[in-house]
Protein backbone atom coordinates (compact mmCIF):
# COMPACT_ATOMS: atom_id res chain seq x y z
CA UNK A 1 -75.96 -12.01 -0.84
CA UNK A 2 -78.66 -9.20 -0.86
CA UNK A 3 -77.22 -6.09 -0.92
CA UNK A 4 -78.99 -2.88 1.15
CA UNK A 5 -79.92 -0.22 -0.64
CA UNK A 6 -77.59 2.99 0.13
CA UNK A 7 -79.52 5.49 2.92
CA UNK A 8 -81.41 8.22 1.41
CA UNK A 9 -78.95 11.74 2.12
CA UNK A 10 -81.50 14.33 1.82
CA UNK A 11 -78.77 17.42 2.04
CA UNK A 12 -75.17 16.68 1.68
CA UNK A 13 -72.28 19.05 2.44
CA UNK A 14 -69.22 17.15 2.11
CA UNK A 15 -65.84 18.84 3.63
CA UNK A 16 -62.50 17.64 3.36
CA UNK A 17 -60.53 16.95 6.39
CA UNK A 18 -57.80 18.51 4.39
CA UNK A 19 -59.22 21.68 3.76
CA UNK A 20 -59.75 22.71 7.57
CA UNK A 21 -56.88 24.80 8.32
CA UNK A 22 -54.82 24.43 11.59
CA UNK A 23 -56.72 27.02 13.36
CA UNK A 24 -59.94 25.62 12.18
CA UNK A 25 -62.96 27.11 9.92
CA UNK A 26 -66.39 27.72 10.17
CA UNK A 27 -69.77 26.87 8.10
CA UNK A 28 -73.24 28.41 8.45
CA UNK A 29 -75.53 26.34 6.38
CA UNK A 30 -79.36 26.97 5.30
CA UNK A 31 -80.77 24.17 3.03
CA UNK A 32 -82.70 25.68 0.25
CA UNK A 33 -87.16 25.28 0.25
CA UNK A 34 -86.82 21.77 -2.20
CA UNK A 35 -84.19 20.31 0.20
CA UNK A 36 -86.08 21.51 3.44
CA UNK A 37 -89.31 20.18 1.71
CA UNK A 38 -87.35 16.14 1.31
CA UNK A 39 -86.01 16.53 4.79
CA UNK A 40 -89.34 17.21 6.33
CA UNK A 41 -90.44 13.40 4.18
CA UNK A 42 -87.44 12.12 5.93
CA UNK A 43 -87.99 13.08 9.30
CA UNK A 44 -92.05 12.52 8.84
CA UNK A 45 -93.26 15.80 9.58
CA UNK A 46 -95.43 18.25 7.92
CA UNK A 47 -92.92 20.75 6.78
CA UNK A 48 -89.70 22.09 7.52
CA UNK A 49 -90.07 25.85 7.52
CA UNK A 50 -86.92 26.63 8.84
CA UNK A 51 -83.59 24.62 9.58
CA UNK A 52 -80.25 26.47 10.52
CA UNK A 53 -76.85 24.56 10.85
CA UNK A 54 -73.27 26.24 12.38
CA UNK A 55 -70.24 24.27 12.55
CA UNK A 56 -66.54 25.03 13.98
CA UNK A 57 -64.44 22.36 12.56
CA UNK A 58 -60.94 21.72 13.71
CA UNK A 59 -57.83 18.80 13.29
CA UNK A 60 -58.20 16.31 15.33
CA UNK A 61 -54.37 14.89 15.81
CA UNK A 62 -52.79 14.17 12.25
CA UNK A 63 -55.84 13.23 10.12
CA UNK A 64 -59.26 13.12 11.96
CA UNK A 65 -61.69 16.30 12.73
CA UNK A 66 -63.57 17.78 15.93
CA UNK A 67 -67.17 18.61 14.87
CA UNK A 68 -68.34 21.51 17.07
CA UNK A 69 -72.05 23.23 16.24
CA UNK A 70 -75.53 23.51 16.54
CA UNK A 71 -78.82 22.36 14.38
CA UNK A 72 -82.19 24.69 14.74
CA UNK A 73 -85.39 24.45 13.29
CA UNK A 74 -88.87 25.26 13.36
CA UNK A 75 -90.99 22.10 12.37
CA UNK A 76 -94.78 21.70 11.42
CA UNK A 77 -95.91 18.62 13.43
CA UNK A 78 -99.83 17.05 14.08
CA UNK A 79 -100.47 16.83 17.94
CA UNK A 80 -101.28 13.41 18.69
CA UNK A 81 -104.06 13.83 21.14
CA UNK A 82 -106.09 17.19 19.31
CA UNK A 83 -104.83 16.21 15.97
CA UNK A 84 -104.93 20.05 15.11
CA UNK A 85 -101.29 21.31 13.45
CA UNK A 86 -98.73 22.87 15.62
CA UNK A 87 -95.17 24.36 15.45
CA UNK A 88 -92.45 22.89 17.70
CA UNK A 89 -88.59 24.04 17.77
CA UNK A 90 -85.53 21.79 17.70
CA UNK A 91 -82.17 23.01 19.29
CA UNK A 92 -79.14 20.56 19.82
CA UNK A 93 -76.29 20.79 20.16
CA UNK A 94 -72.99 18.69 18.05
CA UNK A 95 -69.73 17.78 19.59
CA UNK A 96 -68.58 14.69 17.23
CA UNK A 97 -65.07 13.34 16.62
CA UNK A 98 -64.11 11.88 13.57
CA UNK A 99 -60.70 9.50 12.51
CA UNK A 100 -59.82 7.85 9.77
CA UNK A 101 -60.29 4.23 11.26
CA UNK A 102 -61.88 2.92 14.16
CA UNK A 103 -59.48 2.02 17.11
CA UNK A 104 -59.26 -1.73 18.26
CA UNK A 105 -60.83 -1.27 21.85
CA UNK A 106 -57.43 -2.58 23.74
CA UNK A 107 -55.86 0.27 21.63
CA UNK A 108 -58.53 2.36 22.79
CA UNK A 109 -57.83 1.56 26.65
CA UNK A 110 -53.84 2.18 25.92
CA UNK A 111 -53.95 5.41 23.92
CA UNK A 112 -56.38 6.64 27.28
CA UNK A 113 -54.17 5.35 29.81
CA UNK A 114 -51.17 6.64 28.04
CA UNK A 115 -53.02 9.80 27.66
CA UNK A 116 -53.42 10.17 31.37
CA UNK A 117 -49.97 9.55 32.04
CA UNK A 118 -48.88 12.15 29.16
CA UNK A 119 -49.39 15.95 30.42
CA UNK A 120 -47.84 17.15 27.28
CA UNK A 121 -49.58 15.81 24.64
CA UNK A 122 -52.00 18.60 22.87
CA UNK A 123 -54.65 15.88 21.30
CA UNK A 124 -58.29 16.34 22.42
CA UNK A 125 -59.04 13.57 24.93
CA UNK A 126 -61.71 11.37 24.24
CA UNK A 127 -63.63 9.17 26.61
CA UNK A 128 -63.37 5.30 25.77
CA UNK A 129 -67.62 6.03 25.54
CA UNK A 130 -67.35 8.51 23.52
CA UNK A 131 -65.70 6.13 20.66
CA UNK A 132 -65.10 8.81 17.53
CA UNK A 133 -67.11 8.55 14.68
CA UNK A 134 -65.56 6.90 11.56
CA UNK A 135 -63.77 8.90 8.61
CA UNK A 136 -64.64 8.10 5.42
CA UNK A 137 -62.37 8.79 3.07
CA UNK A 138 -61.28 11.94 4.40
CA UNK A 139 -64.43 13.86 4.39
CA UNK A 140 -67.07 14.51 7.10
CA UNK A 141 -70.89 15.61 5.31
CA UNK A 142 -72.20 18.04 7.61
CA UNK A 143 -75.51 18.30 5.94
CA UNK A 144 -76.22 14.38 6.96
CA UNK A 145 -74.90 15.44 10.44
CA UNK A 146 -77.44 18.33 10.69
CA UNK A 147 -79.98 16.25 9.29
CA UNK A 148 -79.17 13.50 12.09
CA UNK A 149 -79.41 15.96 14.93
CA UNK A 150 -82.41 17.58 13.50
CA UNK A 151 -84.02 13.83 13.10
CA UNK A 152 -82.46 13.19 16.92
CA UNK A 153 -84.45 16.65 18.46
CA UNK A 154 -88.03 15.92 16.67
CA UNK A 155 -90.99 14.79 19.16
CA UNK A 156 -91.87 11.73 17.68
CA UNK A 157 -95.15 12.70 19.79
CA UNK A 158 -96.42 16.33 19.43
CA UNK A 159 -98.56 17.63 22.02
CA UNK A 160 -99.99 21.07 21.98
CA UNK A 161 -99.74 22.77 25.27
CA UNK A 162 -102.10 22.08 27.92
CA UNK A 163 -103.71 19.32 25.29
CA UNK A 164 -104.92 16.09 27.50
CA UNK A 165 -106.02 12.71 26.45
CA UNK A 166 -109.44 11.45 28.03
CA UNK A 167 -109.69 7.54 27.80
CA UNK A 168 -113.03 6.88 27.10
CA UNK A 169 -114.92 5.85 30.11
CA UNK A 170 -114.75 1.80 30.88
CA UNK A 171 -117.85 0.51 29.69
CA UNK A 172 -119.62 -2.76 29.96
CA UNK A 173 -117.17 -5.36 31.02
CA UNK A 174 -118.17 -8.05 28.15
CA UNK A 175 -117.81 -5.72 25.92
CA UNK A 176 -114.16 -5.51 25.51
CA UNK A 177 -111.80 -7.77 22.82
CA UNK A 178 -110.84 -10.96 25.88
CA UNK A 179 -114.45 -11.18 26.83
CA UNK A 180 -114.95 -14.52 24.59
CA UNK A 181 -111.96 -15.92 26.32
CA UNK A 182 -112.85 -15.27 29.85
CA UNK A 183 -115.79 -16.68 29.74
CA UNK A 184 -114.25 -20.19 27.78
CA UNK A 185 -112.12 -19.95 30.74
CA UNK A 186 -114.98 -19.51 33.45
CA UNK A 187 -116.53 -22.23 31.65
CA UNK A 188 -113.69 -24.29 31.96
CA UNK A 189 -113.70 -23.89 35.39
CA UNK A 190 -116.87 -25.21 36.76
CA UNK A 191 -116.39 -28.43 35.12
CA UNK A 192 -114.04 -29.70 37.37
């Protein structure tokens, strides 16, 4: 059996789930010009001149975490159609929930309907979409989660403003790459 070679993390900020206090914490993060430089390779841009990251975390139920926060960045891009460099920003926003192991899906439909039966219970509700992420050994890395939301807001196809592409005109009609076949296929035709 081959085995995969581990993803490339290009800024990690691991937190433990049990170093959020009960009434939750918060984390500003700024990657530093090396890491902004490998995250820019990553995400296959130009450069990375800014990228911001704010988190609230709080427990989720016993053991799991709610991810609240935002990414922002200003990114160096190529516009596909003038090819001339331009500078887009990225804004998104994060609401992720993470547990320590993925619930079977009947559980899943149980724990909801139980849920919507239960007016006193003080866990976050979670749609049966909106399946929480998985937990890995207690710790959430909020740097790969900025990076993933920053990688999830790129333009995978810069334009600058008000920039147009003109197909070139259609030319001569033999000209073009099937030519050869239509005409073994014309020819094919009048023998019959």
């Amino acid at each position: 059996m081959t085995k995969l070679p581990s993803p490339v993390i290009p800024w990690s900020v691991p937190i433990a789930v049990a170093d959020i206090p009960e009434t939750g914490r918060r984390f500003d993060l700024v990657p530093d010009a090396a890491t902004r430089d490998i995250i820019a390779k990553v995400a296959g841009v130009a450069a990375l001149p800014r990228l911001e990251a704010g988190f609230e975390l709080t427990q989720y139920g016993n053991d799991g975490l709610h991810v609240v926060g935002r990414v922002s960045a200003t990114i160096d891009q190529t516009c596909v159609v003038t090819l001339e460099p331009i500078q887009n920003e990225v804004d998104e926003a994060i609401d992720l929930v993470f547990t320590p192991q993925p619930m079977p899906a009947a559980e899943t439909e149980n724990s909801e309907q139980t849920r919507a039966s239960d007016a006193d219970d003080d866990d976050v509700d979670v749609d049966v979409d909106d399946a929480p992420e998985v937990l890995r050994d207690g710790v959430v890395d909020l740097g790969a989660i900025a990076v993933e939301f920053l990688l999830l807001g790129t333009d995978p196809y810069p334009r600058k403003p008000g920039a147009v592409f003109d197909a070139p005109p259609a030319g001569d009609p033999t000209s073009h790459p099937f030519a050869a076949l239509a005409a073994l296929k014309k020819g094919e035709g009048s023998n019959d």
